[in-house]
Protein backbone atom coordinates (compact mmCIF):
# COMPACT_ATOMS: atom_id res chain seq x y z
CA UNK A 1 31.00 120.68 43.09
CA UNK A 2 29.40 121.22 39.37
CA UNK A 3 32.81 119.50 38.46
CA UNK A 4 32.79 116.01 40.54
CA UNK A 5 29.22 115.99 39.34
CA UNK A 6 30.16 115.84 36.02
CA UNK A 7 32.86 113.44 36.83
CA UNK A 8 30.46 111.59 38.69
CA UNK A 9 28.13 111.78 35.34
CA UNK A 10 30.94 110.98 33.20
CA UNK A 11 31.94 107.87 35.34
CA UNK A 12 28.56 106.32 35.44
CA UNK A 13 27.75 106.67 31.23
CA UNK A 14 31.14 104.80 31.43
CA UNK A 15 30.13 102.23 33.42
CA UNK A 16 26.39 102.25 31.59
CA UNK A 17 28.57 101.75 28.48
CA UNK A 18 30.63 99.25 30.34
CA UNK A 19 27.36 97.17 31.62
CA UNK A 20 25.89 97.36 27.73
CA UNK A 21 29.07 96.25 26.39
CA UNK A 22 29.36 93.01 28.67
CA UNK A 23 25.61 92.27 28.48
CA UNK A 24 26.19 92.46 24.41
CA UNK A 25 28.84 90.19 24.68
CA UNK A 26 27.01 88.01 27.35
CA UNK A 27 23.85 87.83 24.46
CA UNK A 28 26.58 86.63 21.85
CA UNK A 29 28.00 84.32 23.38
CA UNK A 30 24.94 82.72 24.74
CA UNK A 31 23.85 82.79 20.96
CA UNK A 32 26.40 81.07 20.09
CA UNK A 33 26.35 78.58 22.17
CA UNK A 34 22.70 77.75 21.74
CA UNK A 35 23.81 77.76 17.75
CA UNK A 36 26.46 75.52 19.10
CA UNK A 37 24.07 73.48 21.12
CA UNK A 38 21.88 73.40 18.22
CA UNK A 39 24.31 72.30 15.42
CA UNK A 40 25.34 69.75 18.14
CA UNK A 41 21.67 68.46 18.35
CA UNK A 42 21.53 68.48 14.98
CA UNK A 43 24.66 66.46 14.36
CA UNK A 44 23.65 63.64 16.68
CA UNK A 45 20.15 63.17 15.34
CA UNK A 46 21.94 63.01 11.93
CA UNK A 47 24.29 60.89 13.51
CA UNK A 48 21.57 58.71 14.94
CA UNK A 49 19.64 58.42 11.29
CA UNK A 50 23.15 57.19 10.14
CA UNK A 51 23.33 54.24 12.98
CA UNK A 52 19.58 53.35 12.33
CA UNK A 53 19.85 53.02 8.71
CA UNK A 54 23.03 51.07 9.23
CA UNK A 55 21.09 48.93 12.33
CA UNK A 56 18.82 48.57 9.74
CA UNK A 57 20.83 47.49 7.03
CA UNK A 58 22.42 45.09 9.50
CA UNK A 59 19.01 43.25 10.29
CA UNK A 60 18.55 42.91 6.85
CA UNK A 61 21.77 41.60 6.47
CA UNK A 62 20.98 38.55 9.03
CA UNK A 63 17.89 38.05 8.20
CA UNK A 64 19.40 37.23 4.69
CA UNK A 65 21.67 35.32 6.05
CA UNK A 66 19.69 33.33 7.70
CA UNK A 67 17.07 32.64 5.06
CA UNK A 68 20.03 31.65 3.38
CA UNK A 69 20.97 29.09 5.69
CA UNK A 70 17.55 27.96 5.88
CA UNK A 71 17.30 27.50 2.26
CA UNK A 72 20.76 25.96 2.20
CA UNK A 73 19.59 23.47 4.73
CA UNK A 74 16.10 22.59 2.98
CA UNK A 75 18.51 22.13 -0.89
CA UNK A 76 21.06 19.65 1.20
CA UNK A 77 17.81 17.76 2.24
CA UNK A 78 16.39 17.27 -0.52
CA UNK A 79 19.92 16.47 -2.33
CA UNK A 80 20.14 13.77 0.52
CA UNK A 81 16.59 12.65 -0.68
CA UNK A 82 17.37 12.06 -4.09
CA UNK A 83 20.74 10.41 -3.09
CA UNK A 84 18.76 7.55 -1.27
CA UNK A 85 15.91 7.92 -4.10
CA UNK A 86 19.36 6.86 -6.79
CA UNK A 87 20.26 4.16 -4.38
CA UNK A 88 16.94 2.80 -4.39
CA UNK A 89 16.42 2.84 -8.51
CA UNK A 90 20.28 1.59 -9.23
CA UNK A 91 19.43 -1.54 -6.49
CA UNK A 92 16.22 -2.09 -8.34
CA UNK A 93 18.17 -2.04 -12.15
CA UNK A 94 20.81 -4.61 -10.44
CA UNK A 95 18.06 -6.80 -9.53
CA UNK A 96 16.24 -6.43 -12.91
CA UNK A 97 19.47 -6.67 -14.38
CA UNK A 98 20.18 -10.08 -12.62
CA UNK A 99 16.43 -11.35 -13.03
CA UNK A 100 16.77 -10.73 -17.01
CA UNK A 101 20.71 -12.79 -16.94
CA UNK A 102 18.54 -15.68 -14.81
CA UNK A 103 15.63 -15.98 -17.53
CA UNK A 104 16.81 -18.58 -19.75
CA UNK A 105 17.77 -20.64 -16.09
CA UNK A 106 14.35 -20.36 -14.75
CA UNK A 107 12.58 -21.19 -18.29
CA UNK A 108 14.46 -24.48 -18.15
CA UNK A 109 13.29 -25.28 -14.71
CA UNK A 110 9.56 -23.91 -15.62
CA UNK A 111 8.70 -26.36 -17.87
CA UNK A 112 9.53 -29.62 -15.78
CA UNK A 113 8.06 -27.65 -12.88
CA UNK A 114 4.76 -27.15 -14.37
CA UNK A 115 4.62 -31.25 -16.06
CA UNK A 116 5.09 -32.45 -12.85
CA UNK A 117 2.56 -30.07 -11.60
CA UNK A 118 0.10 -31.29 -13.83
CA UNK A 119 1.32 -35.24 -13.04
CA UNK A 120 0.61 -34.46 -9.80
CA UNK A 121 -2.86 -33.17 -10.77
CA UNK A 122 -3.42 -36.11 -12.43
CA UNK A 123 -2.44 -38.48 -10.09
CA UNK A 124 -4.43 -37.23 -7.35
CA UNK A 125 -7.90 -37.12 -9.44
CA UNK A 126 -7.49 -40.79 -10.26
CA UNK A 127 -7.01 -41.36 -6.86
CA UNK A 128 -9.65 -39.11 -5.33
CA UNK A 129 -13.29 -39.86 -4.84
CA UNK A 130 -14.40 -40.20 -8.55
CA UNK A 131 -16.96 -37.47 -8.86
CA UNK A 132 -17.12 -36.01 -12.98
CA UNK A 133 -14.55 -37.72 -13.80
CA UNK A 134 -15.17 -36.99 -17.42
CA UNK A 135 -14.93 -32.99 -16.77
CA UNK A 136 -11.51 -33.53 -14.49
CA UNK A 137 -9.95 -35.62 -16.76
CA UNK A 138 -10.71 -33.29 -20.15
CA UNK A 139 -9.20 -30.78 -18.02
CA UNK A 140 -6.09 -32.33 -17.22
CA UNK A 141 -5.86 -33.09 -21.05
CA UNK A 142 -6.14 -29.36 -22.13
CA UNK A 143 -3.13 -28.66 -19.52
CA UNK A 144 -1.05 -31.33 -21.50
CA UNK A 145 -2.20 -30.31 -24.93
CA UNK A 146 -1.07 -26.42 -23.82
CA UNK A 147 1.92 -27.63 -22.77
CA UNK A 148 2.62 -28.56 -26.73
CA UNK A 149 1.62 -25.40 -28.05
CA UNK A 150 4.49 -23.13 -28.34
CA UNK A 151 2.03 -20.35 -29.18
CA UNK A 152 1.61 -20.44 -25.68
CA UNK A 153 3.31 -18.39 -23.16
CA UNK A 154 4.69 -19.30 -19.67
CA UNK A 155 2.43 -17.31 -17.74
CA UNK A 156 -0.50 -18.50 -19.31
CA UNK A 157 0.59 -22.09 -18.95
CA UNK A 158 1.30 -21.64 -15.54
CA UNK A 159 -2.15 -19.44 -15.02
CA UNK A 160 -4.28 -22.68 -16.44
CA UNK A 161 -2.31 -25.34 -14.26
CA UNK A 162 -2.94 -23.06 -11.15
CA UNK A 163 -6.93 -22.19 -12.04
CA UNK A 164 -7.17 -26.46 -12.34
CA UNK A 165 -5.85 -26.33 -8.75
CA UNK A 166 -7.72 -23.98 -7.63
CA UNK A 167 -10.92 -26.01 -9.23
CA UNK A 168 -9.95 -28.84 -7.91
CA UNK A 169 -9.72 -27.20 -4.11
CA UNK A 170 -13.39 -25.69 -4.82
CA UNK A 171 -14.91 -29.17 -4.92
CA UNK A 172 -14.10 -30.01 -1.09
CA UNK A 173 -15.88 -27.17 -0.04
CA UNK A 174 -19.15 -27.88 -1.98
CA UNK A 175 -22.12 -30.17 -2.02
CA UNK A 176 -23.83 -31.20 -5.40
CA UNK A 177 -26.74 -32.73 -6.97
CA UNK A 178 -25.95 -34.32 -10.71
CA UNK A 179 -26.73 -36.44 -13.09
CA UNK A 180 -24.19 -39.00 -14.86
CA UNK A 181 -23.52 -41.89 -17.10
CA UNK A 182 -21.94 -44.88 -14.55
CA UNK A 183 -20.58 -47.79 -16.15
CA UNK A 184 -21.16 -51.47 -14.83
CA UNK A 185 -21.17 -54.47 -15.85
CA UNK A 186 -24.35 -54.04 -18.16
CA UNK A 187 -23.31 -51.34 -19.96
CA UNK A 188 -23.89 -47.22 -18.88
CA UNK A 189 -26.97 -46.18 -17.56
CA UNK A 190 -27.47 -42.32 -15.54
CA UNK A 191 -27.85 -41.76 -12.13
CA UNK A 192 -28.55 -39.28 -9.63
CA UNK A 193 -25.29 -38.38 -7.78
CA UNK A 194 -25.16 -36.52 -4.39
CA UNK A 195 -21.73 -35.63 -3.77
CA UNK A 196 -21.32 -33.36 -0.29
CA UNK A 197 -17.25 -32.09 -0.76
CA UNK A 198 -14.62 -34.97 -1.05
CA UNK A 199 -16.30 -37.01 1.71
CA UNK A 200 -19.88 -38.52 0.54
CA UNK A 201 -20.71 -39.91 -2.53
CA UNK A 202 -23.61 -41.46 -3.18
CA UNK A 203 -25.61 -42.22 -6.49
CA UNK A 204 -29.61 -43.58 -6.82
CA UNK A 205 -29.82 -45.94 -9.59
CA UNK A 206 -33.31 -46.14 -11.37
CA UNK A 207 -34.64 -48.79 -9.43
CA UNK A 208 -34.30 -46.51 -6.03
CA UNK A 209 -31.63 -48.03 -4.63
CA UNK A 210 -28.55 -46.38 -2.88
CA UNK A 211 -25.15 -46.75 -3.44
CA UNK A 212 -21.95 -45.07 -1.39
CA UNK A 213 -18.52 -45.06 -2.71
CA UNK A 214 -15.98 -46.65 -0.25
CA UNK A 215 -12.90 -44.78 -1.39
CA UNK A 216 -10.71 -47.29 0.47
CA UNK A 217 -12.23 -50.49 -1.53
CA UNK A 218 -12.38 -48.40 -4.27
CA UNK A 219 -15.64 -49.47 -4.73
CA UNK A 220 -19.26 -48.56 -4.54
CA UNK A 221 -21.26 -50.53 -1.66
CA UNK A 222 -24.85 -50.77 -0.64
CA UNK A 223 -26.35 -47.94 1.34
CA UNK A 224 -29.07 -49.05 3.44
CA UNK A 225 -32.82 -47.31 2.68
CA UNK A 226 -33.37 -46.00 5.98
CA UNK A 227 -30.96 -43.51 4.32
CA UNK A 228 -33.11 -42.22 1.70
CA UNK A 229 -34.80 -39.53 3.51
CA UNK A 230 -31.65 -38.36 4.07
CA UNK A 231 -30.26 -38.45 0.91
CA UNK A 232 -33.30 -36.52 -0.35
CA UNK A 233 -32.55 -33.55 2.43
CA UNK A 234 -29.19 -33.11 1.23
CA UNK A 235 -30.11 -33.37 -2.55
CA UNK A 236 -32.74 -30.61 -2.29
CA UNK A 237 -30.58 -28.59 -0.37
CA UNK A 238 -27.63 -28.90 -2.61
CA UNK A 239 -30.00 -28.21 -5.89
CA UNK A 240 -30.91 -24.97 -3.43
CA UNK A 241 -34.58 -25.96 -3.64
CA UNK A 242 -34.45 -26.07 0.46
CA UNK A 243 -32.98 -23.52 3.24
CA UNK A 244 -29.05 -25.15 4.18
CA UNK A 245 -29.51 -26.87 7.62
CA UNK A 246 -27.54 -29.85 9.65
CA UNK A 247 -28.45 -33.19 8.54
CA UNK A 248 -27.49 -36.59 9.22
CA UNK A 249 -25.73 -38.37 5.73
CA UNK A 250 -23.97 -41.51 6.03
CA UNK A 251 -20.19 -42.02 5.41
CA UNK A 252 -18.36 -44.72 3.77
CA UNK A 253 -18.55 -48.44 5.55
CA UNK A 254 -21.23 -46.80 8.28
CA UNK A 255 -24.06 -48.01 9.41
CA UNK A 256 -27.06 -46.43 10.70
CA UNK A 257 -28.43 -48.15 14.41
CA UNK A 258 -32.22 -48.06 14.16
């Protein structure tokens, strides 16, 4: 009996030791693999810093890239801007360029141009109603008298012979009250004119009566006096010494119904 008991004994500190063994075994190898486990997690975070710098890197990359594209886009505009800018400055120089080899050409049409301008001018005052005929005519003189002075310029010749124009337009659209030397056959005496544009004019002599110039007859003829009180309307209101209204004025080879 005492002797299976101590086998008995014996066989069970075996097994203890057995059981103690194994579980020491079990412990390491679960430490290792949680060390394994571990050094696994460890690897793929590191692993997963790499591939986020790198995704970073990479955005970077693009983002370059496409700024660059951008920027490449905005230079080949602006290149194409200053390409049609050139072509606009080099077809300006031809013209200039052709202008300048035309200058001695349109020089030596200028001058006949503006002559027969001022012909013209002429022509047409001796023909028109003949209101200050002294002024119009000393006019036309200093136009022909610039036309000899070679101090003179083009452009200022041609700037006088348009302003006479210009003058001469001014009268149709104006009415006026002067006084003026008229010649007849007894020598020159002043009158009061009334001229209303191009289309009346009519002088008082210093006896009262009324005189209209028939631009047709080229002549002055008798204006009857039931016209004065008109004639004295429009004479105040072109001196401005009365407010502008309508009023009745007679016109050349008229006659007023009473």
């Amino acid at each position: 009996m005492t002797k299976l008991k101590f086998m008995a004994r014996v066989s069970a500190a075996a097994l203890a030791v057995s059981l103690l063994g194994g579980a020491s075994m079990a412990q390491q190898q679960l430490t290792q693999a949680v060390r394994t486990a571990t050094q696994s997690t460890q690897a793929g975070a590191a692993a997963q810093a790499r591939i986020d710098r790198i995704d970073d890197a990479t955005s970077d990359v693009v983002g370059e890239y496409r700024a660059a594209l951008q920027e490449k886009e905005t230079v080949a505009l602006n290149v194409e801007q200053q390409r049609i800018f050139l072509r606009s400055q080099q077809n300006e120089i031809d013209s200039i360029r052709s202008q300048i080899d035309r200058v001695d050409e349109v020089q030596d049409q200028l001058l006949p141009m503006m002559l027969r301008m001022i012909g013209t001018l002429e022509e047409f005052i001796e023909n028109d109603v003949p209101f200050q005929l002294t002024e119009r005519r000393d006019r036309i003189q200093k136009l022909k008298d610039l036309m000899e002075d070679p101090a003179q310029s083009p452009s200022e010749r041609y700037r006088q012979i348009i302003n006479a124009y210009q003058i001469e337009v001014s009268y149709g659209q104006q009415n006026a009250s002067y006084s003026e030397a008229l010649a007849d056959s007894d020598g020159s005496v002043k009158v009061e004119f009334l001229r209303i544009g191009r289309v009346v004019l009519i002088y008082k002599d210093q006896d009262g009566s009324l005189k209209i110039w028939n631009n047709a007859k080229r002549a002055y003829e008798d204006l009857p006096s039931s016209y004065a009180m008109d004639y004295s309307t429009a004479t105040r209101i072109a001196l401005e010494q009365k407010t502008p209204e309508v009023f009745p004025m007679a016109l050349p080879g008229a006659s007023k119904a009473n």
